[in-house]
N, C-alpha and C. Protein backbone atom coordinates (compact mmCIF):
# COMPACT_ATOMS: atom_id res chain seq x y z
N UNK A 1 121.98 85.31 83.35
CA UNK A 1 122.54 86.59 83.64
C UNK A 1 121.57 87.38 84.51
N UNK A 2 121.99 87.88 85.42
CA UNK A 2 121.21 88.67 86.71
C UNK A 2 122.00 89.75 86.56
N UNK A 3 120.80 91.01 86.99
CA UNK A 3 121.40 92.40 86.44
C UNK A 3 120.70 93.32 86.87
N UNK A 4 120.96 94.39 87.81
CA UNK A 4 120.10 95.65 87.71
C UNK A 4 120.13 96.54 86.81
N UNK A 5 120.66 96.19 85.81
CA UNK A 5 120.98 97.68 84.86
C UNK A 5 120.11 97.54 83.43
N UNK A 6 119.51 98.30 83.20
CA UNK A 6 118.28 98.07 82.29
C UNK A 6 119.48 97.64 80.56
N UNK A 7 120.44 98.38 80.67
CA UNK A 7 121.37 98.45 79.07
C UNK A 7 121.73 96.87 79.55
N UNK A 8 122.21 96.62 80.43
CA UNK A 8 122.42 94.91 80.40
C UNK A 8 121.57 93.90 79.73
N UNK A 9 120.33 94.37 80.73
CA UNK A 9 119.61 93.38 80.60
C UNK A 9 119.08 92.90 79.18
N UNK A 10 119.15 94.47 78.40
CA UNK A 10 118.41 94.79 76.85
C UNK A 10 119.43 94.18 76.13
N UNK A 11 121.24 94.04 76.39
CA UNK A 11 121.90 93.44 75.72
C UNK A 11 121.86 92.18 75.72
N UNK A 12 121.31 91.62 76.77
CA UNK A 12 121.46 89.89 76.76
C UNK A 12 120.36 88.96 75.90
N UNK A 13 118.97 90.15 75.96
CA UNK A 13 117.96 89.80 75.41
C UNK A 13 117.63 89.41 73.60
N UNK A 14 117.08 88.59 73.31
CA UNK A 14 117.19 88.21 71.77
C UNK A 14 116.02 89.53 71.49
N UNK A 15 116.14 89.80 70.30
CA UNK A 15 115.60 90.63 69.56
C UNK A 15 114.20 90.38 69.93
N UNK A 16 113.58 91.23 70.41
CA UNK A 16 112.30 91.55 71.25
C UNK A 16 111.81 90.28 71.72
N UNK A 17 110.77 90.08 71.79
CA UNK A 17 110.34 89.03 73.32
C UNK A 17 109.66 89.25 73.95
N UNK A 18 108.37 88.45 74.74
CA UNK A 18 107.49 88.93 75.68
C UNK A 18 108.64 89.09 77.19
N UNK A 19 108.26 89.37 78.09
CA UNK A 19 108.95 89.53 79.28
C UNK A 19 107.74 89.39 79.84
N UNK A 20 108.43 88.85 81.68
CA UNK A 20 107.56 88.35 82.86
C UNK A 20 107.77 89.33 83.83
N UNK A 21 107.03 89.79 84.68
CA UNK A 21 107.57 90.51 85.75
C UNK A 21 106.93 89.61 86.91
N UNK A 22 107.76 89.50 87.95
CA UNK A 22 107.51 88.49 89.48
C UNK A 22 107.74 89.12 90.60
N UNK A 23 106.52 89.25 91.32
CA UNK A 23 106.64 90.26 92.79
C UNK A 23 106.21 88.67 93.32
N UNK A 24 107.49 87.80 94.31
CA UNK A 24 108.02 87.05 95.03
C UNK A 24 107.81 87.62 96.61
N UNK A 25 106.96 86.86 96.93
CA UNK A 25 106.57 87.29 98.73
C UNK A 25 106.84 85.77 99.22
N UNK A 26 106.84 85.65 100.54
CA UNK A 26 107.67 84.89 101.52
C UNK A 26 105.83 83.38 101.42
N UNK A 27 104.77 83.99 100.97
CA UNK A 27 103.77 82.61 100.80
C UNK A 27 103.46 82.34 99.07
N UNK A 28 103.51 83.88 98.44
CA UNK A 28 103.47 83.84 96.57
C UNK A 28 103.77 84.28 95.88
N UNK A 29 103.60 83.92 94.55
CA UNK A 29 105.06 84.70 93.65
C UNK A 29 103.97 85.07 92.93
N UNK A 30 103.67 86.19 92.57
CA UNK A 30 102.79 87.22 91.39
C UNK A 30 103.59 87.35 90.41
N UNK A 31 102.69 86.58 89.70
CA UNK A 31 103.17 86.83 87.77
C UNK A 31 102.44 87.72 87.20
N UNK A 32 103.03 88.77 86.41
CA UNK A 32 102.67 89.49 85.12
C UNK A 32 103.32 89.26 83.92
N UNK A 33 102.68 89.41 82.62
CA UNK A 33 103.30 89.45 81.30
C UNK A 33 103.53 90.69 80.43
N UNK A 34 104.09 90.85 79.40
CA UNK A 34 104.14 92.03 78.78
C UNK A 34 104.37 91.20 77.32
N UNK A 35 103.54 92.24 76.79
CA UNK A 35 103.58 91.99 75.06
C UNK A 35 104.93 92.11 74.34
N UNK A 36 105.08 91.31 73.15
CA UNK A 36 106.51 91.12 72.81
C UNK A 36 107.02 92.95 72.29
N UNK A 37 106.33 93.70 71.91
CA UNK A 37 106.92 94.96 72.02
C UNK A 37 107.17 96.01 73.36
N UNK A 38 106.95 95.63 74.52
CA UNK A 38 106.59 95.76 75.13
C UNK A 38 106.08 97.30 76.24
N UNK A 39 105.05 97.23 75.48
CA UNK A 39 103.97 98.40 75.70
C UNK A 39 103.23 98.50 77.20
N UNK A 40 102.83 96.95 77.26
CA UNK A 40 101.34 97.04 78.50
C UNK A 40 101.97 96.18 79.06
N UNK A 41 101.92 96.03 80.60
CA UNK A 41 102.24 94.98 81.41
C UNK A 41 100.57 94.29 81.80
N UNK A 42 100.17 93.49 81.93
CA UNK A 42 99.00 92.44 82.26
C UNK A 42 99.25 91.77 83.72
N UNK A 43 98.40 91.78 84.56
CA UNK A 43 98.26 90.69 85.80
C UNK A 43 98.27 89.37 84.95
N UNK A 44 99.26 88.40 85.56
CA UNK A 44 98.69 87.06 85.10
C UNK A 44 98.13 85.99 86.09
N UNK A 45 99.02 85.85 86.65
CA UNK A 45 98.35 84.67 88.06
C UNK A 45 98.81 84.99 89.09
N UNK A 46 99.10 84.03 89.94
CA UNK A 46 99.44 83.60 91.63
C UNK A 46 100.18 82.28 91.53
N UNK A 47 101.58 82.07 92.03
CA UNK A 47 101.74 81.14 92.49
C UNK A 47 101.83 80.54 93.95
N UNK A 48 101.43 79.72 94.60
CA UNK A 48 101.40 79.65 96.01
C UNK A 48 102.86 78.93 96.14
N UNK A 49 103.26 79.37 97.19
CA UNK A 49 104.89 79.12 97.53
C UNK A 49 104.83 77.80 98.25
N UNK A 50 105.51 76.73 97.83
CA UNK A 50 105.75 75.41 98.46
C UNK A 50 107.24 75.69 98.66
N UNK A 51 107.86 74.77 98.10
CA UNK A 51 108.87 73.80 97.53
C UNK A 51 109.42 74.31 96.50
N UNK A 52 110.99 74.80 96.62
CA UNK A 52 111.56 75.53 95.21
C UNK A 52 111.24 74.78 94.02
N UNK A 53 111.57 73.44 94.22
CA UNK A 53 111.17 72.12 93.36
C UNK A 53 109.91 72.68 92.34
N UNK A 54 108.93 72.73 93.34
CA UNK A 54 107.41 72.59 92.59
C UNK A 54 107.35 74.07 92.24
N UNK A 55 108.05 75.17 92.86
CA UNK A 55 108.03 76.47 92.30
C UNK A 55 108.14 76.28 91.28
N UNK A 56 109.65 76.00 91.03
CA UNK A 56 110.51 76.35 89.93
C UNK A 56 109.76 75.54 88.67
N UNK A 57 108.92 74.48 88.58
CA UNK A 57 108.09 73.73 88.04
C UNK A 57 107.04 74.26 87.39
N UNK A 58 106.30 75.44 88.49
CA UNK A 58 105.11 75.66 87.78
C UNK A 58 106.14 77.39 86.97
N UNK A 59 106.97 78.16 87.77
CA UNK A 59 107.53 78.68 86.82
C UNK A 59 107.85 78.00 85.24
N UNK A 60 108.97 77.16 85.43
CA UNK A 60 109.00 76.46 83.74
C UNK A 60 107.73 76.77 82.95
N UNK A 61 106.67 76.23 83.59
CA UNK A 61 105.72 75.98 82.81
C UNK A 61 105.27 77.34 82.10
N UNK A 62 105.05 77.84 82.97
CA UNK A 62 104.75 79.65 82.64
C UNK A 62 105.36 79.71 81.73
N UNK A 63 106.77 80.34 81.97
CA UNK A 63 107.32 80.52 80.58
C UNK A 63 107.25 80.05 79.33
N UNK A 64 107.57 78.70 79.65
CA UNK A 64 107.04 77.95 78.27
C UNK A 64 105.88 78.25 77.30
N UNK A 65 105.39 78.27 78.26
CA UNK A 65 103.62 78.26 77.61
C UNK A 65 103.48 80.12 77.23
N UNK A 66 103.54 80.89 78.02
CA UNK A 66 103.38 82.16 77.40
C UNK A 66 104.91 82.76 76.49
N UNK A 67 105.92 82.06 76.01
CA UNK A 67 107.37 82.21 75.25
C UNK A 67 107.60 83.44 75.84
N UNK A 68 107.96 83.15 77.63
CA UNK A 68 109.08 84.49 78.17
C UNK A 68 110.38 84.16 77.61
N UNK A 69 110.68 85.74 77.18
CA UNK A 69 112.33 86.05 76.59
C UNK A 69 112.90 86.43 77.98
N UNK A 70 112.91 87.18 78.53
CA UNK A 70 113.15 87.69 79.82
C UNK A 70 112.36 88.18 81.71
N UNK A 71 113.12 87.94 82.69
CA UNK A 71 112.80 87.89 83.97
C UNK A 71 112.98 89.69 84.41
N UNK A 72 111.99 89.97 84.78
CA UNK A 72 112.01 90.82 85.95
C UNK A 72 111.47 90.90 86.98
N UNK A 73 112.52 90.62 88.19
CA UNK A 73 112.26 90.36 89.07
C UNK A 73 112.20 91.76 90.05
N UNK A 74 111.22 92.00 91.50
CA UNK A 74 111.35 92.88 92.06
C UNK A 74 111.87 92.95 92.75
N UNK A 75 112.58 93.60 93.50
CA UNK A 75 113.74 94.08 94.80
C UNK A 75 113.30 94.71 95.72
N UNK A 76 113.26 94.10 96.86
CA UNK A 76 112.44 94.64 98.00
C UNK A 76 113.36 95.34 98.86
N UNK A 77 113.71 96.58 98.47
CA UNK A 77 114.43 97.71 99.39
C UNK A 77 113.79 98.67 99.92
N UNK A 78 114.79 99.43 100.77
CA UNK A 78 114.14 100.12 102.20
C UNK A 78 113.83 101.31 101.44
N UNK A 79 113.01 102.13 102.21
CA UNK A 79 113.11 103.71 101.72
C UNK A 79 114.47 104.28 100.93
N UNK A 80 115.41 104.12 101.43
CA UNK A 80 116.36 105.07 101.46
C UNK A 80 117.32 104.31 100.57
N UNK A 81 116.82 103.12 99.66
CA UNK A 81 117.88 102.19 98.73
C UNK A 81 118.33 101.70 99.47
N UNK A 82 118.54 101.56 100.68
CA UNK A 82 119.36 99.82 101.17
C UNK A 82 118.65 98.65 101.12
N UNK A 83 119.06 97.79 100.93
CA UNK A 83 118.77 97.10 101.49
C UNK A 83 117.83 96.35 102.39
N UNK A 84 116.54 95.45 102.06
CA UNK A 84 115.99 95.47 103.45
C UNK A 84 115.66 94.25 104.08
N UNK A 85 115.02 93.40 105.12
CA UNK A 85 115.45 92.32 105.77
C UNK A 85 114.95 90.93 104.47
N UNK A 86 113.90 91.70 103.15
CA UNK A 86 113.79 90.31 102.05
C UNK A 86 114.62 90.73 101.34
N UNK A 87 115.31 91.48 101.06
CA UNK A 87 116.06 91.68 99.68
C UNK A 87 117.21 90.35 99.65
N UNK A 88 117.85 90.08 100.52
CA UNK A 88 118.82 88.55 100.43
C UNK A 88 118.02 87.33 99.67
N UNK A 89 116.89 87.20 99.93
CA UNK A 89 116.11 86.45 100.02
C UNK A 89 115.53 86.54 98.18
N UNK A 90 115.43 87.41 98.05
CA UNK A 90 114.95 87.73 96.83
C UNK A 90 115.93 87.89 95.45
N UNK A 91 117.39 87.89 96.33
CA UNK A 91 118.59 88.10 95.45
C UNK A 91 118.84 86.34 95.29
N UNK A 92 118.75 85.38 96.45
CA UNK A 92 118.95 84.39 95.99
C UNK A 92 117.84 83.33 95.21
N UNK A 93 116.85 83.60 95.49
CA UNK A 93 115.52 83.41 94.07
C UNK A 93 116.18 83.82 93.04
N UNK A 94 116.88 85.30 92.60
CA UNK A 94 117.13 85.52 91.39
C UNK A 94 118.41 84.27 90.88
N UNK A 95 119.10 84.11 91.65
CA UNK A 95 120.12 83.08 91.68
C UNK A 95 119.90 81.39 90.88
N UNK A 96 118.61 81.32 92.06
CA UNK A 96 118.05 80.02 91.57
C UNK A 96 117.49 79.87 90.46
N UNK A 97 116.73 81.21 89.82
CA UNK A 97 116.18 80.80 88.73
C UNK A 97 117.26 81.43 87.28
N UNK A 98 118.44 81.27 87.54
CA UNK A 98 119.23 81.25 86.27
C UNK A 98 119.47 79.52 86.12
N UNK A 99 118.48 78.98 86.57
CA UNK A 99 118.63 77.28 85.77
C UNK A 99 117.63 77.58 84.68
N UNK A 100 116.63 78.94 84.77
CA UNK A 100 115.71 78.55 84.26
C UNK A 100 116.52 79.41 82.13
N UNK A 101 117.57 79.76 82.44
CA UNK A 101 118.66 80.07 81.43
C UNK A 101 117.88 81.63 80.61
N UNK A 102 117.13 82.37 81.43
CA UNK A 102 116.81 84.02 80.98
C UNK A 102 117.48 84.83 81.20
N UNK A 103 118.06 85.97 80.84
CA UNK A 103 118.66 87.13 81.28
C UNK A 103 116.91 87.43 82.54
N UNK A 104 117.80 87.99 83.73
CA UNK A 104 116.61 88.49 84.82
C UNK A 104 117.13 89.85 85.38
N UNK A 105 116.36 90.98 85.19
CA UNK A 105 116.62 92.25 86.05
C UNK A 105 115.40 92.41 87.50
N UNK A 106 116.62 93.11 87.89
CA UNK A 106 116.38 93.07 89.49
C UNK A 106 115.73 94.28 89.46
N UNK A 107 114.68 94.83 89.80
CA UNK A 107 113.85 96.12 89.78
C UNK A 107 113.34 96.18 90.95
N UNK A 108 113.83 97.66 90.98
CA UNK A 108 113.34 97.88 92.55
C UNK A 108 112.00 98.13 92.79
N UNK A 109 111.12 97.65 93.91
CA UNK A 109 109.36 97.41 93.59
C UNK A 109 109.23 98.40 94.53
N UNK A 110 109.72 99.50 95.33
CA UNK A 110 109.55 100.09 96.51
C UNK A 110 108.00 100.87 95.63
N UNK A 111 106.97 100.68 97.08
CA UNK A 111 105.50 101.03 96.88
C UNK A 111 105.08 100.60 95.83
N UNK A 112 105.38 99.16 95.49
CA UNK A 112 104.35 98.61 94.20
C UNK A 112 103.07 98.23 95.16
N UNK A 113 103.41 97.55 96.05
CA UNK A 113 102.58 96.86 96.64
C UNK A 113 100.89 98.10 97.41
N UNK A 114 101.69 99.13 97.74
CA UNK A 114 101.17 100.45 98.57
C UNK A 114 100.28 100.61 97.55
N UNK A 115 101.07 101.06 96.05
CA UNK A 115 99.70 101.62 94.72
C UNK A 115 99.11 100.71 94.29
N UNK A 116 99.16 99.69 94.29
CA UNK A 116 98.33 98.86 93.74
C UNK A 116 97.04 98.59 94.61
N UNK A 117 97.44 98.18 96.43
CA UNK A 117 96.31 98.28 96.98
C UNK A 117 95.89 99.59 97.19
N UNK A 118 95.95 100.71 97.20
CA UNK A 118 94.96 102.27 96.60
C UNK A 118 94.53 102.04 95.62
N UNK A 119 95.07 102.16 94.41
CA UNK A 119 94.42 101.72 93.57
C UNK A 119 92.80 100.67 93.47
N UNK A 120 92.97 99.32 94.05
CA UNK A 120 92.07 98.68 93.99
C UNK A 120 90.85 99.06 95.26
N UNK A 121 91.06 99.93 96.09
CA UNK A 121 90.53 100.72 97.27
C UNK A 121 89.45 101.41 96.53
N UNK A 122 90.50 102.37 95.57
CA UNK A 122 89.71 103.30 94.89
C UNK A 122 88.45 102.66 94.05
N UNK A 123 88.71 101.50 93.43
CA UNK A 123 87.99 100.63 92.89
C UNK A 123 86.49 100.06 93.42
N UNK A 124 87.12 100.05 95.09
CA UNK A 124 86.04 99.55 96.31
C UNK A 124 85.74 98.50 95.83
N UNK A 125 87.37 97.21 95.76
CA UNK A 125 86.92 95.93 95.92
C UNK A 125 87.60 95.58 97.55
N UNK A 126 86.67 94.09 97.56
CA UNK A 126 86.48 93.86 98.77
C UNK A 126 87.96 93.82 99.14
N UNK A 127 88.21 93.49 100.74
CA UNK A 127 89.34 92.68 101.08
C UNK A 127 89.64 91.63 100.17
N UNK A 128 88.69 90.60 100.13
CA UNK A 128 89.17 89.38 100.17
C UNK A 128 89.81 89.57 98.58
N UNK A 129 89.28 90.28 97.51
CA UNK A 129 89.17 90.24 96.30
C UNK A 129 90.82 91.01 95.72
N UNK A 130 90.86 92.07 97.12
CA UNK A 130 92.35 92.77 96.89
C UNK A 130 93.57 91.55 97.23
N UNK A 131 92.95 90.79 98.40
CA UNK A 131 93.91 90.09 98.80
C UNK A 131 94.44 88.82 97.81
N UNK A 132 93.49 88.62 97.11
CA UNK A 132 93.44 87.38 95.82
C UNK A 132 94.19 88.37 94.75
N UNK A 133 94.20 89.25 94.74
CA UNK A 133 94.73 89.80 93.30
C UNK A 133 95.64 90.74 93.17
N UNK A 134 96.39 91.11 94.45
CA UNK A 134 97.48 92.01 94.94
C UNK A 134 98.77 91.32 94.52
N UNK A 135 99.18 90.06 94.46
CA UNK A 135 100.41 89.80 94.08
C UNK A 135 100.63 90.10 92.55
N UNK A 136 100.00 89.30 91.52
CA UNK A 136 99.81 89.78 90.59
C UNK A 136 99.87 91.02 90.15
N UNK A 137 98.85 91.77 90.72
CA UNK A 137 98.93 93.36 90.11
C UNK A 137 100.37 93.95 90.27
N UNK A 138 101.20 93.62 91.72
CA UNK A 138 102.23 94.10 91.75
C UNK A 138 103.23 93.99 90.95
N UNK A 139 102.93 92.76 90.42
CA UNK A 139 104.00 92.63 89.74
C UNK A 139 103.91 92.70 88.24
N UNK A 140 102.13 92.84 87.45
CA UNK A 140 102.19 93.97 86.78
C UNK A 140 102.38 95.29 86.93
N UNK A 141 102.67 95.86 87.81
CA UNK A 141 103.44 97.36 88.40
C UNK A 141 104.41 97.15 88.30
N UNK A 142 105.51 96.34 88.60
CA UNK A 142 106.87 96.55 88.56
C UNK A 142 107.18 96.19 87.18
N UNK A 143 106.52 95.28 86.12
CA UNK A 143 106.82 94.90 84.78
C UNK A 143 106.56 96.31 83.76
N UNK A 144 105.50 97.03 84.58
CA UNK A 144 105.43 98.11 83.67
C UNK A 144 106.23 99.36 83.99
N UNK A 145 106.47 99.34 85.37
CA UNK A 145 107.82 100.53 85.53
C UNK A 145 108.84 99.91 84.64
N UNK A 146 109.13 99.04 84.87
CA UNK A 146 110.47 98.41 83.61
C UNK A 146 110.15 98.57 82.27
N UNK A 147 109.17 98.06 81.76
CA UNK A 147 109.26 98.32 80.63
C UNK A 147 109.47 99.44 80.11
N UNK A 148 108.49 100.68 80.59
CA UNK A 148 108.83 102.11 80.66
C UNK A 148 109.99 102.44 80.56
N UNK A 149 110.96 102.11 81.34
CA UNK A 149 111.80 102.73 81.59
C UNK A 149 112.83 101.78 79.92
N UNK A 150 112.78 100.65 79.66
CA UNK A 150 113.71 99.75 78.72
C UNK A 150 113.09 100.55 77.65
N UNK A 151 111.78 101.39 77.70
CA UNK A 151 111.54 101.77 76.33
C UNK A 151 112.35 103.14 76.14
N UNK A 152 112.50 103.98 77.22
CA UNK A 152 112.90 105.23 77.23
C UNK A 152 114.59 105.04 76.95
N UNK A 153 115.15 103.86 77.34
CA UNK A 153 116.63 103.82 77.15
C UNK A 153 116.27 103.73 75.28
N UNK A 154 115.43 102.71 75.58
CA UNK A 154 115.55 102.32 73.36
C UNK A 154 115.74 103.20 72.94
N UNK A 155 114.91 104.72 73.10
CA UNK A 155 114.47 105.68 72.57
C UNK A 155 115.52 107.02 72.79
N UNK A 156 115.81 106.80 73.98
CA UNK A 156 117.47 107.69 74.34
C UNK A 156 118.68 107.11 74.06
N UNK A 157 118.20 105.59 73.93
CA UNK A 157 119.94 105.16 73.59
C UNK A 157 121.11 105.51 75.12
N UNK A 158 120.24 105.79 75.83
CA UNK A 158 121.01 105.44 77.27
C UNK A 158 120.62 104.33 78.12
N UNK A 159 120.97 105.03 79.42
CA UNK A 159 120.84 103.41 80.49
C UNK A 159 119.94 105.05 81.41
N UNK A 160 118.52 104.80 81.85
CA UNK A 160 117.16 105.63 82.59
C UNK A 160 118.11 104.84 84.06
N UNK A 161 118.65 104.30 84.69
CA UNK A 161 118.69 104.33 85.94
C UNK A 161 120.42 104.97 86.15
């Protein structure tokens, strides 16, 4: 099940669960995790982009090994909510990985990528060190805008988008 709507996604989901968040770029896919209540989002790795094959492979594995309940994936739209020239691209990743049988929300990542490198600026790590650890972080940024927001529906009993 693929879904932008946070009440969806919380309905498809088994009774709590760690969740993954994945900021998917055109050479790597940045993994983050979140604790099964889910409070803190964590950087986890880097995957380097081959072959959906060997993607989707070292994904499995991920999950497996850290027991993801659910996908959130990021959505690369324009300023203004349209649409933008990766979002197709990123809608059919979400596509492909319903073999991997998770409920996955589509979250929009607009300026994950922007705060995270300020952020690590502010830090005054090197290039090379931002450039090794920017996918990841992003996509602990977009796992923790989500979660935020899945906690505030729990807690309002609405749908935050």
């Amino acid at each position: 099940m693929i879904t932008a709507a946070p009440a969806d996604f919380v309905a498809a989901l088994p009774a709590g669960g760690r969740l993954a968040g994945l900021d998917a770029g055109t050479k790597t896919i940045g993994l983050a995790t979140c604790d099964a209540s889910w409070s803190f989002a964590s950087a986890h790795s880097t995957i380097a982009r081959t072959k959906f094959t060997a993607d989707l492979a070292q994904l499995k594995a991920f999950v497996a090994k850290e027991r993801i309940a659910g996908l959130v994936l990021g959505l690369p739209l324009n300023m203004d909510g349209s649409d933008s020239s990766r979002t197709q691209s990123v809608r059919q990743l979400a596509k492909n990985l319903n073999v991997l049988g998770l409920p996955l929300l589509l979250w929009d990542e607009r300026w994950s990528t922007q705060a995270v490198e300020r952020a690590m600026i502010a830090e005054d790590l090197s290039r090379r060190t931002r450039a090794e650890r920017v996918d990841r972080m992003a996509a602990a940024y977009i796992l923790q805008g989500a979660i935020d927001a899945l906690a505030h529906l729990a807690v309002r009993g609405d749908d935050p988008m």
